[in-house]
Protein backbone atom coordinates (compact mmCIF):
# COMPACT_ATOMS: atom_id res chain seq x y z
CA UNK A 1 -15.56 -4.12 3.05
CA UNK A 2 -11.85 -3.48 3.57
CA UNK A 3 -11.32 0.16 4.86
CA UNK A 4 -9.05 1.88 2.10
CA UNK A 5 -8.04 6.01 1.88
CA UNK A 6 -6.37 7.78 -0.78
CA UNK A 7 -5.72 11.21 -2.52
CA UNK A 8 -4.16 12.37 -5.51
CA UNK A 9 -2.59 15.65 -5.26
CA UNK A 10 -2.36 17.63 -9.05
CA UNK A 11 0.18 20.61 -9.98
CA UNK A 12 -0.30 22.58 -13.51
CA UNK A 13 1.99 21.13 -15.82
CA UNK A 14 4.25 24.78 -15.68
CA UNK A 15 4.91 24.12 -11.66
CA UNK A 16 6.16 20.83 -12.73
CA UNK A 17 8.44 20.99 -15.37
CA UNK A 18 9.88 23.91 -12.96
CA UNK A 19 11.23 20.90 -10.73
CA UNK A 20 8.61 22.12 -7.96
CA UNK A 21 6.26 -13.56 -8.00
CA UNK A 22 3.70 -15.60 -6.51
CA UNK A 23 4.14 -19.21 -5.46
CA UNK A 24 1.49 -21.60 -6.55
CA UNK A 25 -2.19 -20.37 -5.75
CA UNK A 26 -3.24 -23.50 -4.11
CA UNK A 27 -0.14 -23.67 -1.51
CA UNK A 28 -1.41 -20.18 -0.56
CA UNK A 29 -4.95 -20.42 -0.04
CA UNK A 30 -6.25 -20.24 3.92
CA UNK A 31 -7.80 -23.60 4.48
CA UNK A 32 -10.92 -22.81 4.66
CA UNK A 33 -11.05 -22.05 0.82
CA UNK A 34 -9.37 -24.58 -0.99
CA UNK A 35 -12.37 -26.47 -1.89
CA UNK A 36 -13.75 -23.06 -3.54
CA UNK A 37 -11.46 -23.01 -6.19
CA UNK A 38 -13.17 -24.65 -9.06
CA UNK A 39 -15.45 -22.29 -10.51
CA UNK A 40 -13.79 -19.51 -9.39
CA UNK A 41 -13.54 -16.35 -11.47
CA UNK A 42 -10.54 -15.05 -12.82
CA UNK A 43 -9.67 -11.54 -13.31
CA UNK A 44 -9.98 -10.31 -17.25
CA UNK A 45 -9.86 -6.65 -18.40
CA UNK A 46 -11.57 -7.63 -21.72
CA UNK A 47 -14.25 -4.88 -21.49
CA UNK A 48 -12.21 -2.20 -20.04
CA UNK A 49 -12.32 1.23 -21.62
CA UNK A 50 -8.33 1.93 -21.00
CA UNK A 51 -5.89 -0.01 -23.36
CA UNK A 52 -4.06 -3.18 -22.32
CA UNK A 53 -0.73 -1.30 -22.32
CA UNK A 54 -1.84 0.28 -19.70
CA UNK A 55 -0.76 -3.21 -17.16
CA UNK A 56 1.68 -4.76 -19.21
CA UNK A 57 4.51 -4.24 -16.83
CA UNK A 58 2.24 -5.70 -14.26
CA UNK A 59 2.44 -9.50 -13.53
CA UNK A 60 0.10 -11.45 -14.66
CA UNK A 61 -3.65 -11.66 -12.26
CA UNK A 62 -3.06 -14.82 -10.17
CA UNK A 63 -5.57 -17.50 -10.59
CA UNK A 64 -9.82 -16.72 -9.13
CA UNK A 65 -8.22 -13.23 -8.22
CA UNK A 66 -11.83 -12.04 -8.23
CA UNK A 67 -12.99 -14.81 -5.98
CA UNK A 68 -10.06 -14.40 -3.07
CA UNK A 69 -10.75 -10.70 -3.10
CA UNK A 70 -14.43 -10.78 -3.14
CA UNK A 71 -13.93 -13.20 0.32
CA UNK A 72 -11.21 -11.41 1.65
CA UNK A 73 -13.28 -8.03 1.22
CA UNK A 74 -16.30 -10.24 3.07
CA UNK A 75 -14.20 -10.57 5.48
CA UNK A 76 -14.46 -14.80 4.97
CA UNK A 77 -10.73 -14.90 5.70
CA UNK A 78 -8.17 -11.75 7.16
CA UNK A 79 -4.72 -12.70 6.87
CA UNK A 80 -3.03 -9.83 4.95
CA UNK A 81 0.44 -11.53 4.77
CA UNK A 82 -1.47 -14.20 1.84
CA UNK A 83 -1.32 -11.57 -0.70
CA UNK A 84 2.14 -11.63 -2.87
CA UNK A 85 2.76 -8.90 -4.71
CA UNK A 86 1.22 -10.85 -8.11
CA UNK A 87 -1.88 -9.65 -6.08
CA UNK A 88 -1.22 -6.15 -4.78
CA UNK A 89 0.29 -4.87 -7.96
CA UNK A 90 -3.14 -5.15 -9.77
CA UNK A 91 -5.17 -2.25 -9.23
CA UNK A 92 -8.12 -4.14 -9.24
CA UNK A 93 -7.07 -4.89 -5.44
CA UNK A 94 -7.80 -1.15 -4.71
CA UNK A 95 -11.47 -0.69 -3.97
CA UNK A 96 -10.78 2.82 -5.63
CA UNK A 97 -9.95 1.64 -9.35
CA UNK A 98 -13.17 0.86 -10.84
CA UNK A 99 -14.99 3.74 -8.87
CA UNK A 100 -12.17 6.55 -9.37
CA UNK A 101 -9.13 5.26 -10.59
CA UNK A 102 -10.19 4.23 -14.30
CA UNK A 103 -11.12 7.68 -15.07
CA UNK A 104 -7.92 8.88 -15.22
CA UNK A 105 -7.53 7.04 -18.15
CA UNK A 106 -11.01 7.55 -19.88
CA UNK A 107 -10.83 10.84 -18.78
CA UNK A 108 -8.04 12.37 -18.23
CA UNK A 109 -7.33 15.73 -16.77
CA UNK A 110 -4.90 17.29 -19.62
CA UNK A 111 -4.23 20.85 -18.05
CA UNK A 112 -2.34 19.42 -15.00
CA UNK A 113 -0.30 17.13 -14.10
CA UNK A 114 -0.33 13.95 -11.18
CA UNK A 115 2.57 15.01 -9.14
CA UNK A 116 2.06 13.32 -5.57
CA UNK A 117 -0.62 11.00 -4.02
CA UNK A 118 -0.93 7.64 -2.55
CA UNK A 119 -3.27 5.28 -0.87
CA UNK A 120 -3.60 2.28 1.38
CA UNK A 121 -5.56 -0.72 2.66
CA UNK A 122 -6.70 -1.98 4.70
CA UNK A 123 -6.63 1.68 7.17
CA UNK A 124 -6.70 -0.09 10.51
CA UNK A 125 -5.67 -3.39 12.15
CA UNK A 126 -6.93 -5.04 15.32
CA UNK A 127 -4.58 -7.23 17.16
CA UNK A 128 -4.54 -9.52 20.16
CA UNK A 129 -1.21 -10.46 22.02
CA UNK A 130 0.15 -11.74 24.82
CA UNK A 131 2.84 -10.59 27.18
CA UNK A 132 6.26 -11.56 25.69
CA UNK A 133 4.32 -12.05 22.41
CA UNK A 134 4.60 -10.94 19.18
CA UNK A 135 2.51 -10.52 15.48
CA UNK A 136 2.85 -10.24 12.15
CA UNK A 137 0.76 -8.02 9.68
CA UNK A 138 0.99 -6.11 6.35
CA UNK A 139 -0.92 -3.20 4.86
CA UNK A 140 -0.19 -2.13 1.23
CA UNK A 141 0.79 1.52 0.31
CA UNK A 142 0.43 2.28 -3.65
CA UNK A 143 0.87 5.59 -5.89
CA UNK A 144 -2.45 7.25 -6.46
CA UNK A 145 -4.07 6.44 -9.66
CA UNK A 146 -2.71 9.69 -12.79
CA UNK A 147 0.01 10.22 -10.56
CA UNK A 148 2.78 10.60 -13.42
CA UNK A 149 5.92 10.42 -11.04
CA UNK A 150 8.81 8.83 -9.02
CA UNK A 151 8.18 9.81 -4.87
CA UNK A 152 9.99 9.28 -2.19
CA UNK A 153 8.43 7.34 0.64
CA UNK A 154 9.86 7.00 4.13
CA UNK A 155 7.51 5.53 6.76
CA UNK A 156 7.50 5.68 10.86
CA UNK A 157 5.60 4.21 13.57
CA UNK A 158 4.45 7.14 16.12
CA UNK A 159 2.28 5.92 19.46
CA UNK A 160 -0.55 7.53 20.25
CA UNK A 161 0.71 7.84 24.02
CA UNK A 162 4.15 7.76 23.45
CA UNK A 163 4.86 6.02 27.51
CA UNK A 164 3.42 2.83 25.49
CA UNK A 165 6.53 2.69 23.51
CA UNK A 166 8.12 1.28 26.60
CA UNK A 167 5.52 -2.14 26.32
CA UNK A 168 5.04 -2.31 22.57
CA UNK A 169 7.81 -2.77 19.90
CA UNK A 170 7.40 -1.93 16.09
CA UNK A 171 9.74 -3.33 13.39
CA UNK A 172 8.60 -2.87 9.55
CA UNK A 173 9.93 -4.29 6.55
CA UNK A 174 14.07 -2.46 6.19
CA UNK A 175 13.07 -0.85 2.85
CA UNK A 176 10.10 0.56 4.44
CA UNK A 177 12.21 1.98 7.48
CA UNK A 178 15.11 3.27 5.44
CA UNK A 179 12.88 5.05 2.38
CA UNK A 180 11.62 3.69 -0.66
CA UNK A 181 10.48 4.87 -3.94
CA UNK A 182 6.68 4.13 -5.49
CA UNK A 183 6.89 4.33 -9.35
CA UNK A 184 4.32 5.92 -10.97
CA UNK A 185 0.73 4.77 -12.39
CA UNK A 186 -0.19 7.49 -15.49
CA UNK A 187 0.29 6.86 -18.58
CA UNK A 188 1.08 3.07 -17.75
CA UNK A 189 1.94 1.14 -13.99
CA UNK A 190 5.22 0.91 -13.06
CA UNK A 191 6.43 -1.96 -11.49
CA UNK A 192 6.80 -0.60 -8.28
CA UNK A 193 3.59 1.31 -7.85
CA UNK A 194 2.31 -1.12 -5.00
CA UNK A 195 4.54 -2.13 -1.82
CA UNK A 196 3.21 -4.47 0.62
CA UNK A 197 4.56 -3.08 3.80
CA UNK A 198 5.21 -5.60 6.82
CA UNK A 199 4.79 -4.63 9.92
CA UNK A 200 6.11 -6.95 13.27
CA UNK A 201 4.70 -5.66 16.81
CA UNK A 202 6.51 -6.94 20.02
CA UNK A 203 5.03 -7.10 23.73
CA UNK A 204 7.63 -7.32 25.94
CA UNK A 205 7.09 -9.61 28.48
CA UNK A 206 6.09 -7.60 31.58
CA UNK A 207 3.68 -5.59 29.52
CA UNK A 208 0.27 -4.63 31.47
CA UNK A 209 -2.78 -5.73 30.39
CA UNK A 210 -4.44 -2.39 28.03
CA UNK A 211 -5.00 -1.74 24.88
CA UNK A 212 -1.74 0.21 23.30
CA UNK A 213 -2.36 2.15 19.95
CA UNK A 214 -0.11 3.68 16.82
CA UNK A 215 0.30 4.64 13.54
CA UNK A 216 2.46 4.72 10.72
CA UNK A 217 2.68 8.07 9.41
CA UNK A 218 4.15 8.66 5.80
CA UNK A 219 7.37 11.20 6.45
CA UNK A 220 9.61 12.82 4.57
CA UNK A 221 12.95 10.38 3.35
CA UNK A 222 16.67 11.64 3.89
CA UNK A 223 18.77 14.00 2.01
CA UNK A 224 20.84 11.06 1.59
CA UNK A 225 18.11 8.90 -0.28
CA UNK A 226 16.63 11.55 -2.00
CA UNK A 227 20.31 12.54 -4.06
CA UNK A 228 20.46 8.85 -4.97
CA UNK A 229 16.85 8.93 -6.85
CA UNK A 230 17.00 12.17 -8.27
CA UNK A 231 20.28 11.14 -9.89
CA UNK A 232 18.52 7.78 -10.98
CA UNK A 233 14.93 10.04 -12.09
CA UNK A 234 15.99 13.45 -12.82
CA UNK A 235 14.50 16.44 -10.84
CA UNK A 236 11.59 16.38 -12.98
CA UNK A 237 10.55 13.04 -12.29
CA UNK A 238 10.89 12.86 -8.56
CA UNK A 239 8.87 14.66 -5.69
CA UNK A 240 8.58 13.58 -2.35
CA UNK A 241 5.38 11.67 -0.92
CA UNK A 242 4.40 14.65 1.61
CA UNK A 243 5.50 17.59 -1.15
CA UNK A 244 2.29 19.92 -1.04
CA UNK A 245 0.65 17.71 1.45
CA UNK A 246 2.84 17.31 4.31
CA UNK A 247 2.92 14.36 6.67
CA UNK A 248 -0.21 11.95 6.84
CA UNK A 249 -0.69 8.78 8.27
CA UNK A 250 -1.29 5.95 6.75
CA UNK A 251 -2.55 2.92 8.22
CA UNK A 252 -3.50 2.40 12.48
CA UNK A 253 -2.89 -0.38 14.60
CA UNK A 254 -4.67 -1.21 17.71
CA UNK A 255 -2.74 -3.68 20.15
CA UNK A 256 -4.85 -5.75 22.93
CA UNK A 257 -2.56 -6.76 25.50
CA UNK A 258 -3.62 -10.14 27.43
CA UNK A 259 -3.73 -10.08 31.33
């Protein structure tokens, strides 16, 4: 199973108001899979307990989405960078829907209110390069589920021994490293709940052979962004990501430098 971690972080309704596409399936498919698609099972929230308003500004379930995620959870294929956001927007993706996340619309929590939260999968990735190498990977960062607001998301890579950063450069995607905001998921899923977050890590050529380690930690975005999406929200509607929780980090990545 895919490693995944998330909170939600709730504030009584008073402390709030108080301004505290996909290309074709088959084209995407690793190899090793194609052959599997006939028969496969598509996603369908028939049975659900929650209304179908509750998705409709998500796009719609790619084709066998249950199938690809069951494998990709069994670890039959690993590649990250497959998933288009026609994937990562459905909650479904999140091993915490159907175990947590649903309940916030059969039973919802009616004296407060979803102000900050988040989660992300997978929590850790191993990778293997060569001097004057480089790799590509993505995690995917979403707003916890009965979270009812706009927040502001800015995210930074911090080595665990920070002499590494000499040997190992990391370049995300240039929304991630300038801010970005995650819409919200209560009473209905915005369209920008999920991000997929790309990450690029650089050996430089005269690298030693070790294993080099860091994080991205989710930090708080600039005065500068945060203006531009109050205007856009309102003060009511906006909180930054680490308001009430402070800095946390997000997903870890573990480099193995060859000899």
């Amino acid at each position: 199973m895919k490693k995944y971690h998330g909170f939600l972080f709730l504030v009584t309704t008073f402390i709030l108001l108080s301004g505290c596409l996909s290309s074709p399936l088959e084209n995407n498919l690793p190899e090793r899979t194609t052959n599997e698609i006939i028969g496969c099972i598509h996603l369908t929230r028939e049975n659900y307990p929650i209304l179908p308003a509750v998705f409709e500004n998500l796009p719609s379930p790619p084709a066998c989405f249950v199938t690809i995620l069951e494998k990709y959870r069994a670890h039959e294929f690993t590649d990250e960078l497959f998933f288009s956001s026609a994937f990562y927007l459905q909650p479904e993706f999140y091993p915490s829907f159907e175990k947590e996340g649903m309940e916030q619309w059969t039973n919802p929590i009616t004296t407060h209110w979803g102000a900050v939260g988040y989660g992300s999968t997978p929590s850790d990735k191993s990778l293997i390069i060569q001097p004057g190498g480089e790799a590509h990977t993505r995690f995917f960062f979403h707003s916890g589920f009965g979270v009812r607001t706009f927040q502001g998301v800015l995210l930074q890579a911090v080595f665990e021994n920070s002499e590494d950063e000499q040997w190992v450069q990391v370049e995300m995607d240039e929304e991630s490293q300038r801010g970005f905001l995650l819409g919200p998921t209560f009473p209905k899923f915005h369209e920008t709940w999920a991000k997929g977050v790309d990450v690029r890590v650089r050996v430089s050529p005269g690298a030693p052979a070790k294993t080099i380690s860091f994080q991205i930690w989710v930090k708080t975005p600039s005065n500068e962004q945060k203006e531009k999406w109050i205007l856009e929200r309102g003060d009511s509607a906006y909180y930054d990501a680490t308001s009430y929780v402070g800095e946390r980090t997000v997903f870890r990545v573990n480099v193995q430098i060859l000899p």
